[in-house]
C-alpha atoms as a PDB file:
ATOM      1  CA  UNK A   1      -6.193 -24.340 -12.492  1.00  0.00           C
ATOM      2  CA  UNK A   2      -6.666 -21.136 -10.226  1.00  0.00           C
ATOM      3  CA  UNK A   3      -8.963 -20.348  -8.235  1.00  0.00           C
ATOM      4  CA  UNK A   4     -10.909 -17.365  -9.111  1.00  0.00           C
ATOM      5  CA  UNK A   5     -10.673 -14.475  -7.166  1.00  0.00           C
ATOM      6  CA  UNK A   6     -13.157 -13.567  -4.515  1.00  0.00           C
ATOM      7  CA  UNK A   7     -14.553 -10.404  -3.793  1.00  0.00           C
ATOM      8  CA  UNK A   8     -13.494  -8.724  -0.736  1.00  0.00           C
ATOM      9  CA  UNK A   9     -16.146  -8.773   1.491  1.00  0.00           C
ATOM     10  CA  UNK A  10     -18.520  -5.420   2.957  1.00  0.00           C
ATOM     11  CA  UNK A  11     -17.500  -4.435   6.735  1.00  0.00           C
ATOM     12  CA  UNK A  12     -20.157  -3.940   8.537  1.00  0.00           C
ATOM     13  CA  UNK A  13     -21.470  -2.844  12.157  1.00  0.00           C
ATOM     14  CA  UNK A  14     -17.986  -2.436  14.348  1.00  0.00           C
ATOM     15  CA  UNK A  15     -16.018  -3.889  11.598  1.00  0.00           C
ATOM     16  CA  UNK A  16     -16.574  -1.255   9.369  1.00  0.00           C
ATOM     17  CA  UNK A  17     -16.405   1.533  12.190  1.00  0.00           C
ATOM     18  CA  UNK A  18     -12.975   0.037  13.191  1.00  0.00           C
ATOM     19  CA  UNK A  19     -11.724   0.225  10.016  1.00  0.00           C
ATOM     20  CA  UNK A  20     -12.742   3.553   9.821  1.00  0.00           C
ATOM     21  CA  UNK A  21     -11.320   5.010  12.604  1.00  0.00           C
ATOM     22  CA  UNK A  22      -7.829   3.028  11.763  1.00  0.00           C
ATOM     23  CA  UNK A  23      -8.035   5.272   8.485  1.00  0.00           C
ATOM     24  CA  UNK A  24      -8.630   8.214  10.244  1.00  0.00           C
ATOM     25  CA  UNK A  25      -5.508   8.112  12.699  1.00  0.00           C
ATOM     26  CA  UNK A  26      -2.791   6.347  10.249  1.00  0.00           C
ATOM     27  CA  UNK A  27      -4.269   9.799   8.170  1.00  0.00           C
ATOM     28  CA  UNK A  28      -3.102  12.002  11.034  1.00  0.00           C
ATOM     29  CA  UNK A  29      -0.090  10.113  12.398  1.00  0.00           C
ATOM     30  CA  UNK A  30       1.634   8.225   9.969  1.00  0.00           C
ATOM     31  CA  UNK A  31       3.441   5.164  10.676  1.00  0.00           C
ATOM     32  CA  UNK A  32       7.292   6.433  10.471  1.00  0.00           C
ATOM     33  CA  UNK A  33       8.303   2.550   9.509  1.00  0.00           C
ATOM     34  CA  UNK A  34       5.541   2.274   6.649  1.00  0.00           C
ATOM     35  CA  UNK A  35       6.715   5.803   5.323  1.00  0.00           C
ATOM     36  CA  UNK A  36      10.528   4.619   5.587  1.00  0.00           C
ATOM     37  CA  UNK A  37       9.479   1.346   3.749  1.00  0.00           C
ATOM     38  CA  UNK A  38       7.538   3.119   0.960  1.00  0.00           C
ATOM     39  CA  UNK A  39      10.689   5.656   0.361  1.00  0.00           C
ATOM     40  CA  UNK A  40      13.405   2.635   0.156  1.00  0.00           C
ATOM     41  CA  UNK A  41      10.340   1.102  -2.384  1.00  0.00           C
ATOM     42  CA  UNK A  42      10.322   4.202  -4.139  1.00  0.00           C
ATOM     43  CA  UNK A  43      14.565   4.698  -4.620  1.00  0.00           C
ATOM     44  CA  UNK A  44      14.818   1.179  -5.760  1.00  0.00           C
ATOM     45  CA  UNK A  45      12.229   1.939  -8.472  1.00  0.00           C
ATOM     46  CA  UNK A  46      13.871   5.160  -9.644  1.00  0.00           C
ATOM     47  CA  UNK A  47      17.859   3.571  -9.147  1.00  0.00           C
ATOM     48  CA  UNK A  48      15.990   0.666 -11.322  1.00  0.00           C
ATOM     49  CA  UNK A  49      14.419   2.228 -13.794  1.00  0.00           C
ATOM     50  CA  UNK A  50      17.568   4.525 -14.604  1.00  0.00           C
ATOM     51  CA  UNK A  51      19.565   1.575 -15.157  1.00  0.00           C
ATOM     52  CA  UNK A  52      17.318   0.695 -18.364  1.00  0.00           C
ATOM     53  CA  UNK A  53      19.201   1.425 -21.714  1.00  0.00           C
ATOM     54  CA  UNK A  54      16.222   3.501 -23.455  1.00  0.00           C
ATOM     55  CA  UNK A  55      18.064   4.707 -26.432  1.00  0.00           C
ATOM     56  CA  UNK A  56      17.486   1.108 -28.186  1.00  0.00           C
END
């Protein structure tokens, strides 16, 4: 049987401003491999989902 799943836990103190301020620059510089990565995520799903015989 699974374990049941945990919820994630509150950042606190210089956890939670850390996290913060990671938000803030990945918001004002994007990271060009994690944009590439989402794009090639996104063609697949589009080439994929064209592929699908809807007229059935």
């Amino acid at each position: 049987m699974a374990k049941p799943i945990e919820p994630t836990p509150t950042l606190r103190g210089k956890d939670a401003i850390r996290f913060i301020q990671n938000m803030i620059k990945e918001e004002r510089n994007p990271d060009p491999k994690r944009i590439a990565r989402l794009n090639r995520a996104d063609k697949i799903r589009i080439e994929e989902s064209s592929d699908l015989d809807l007229s059935a």
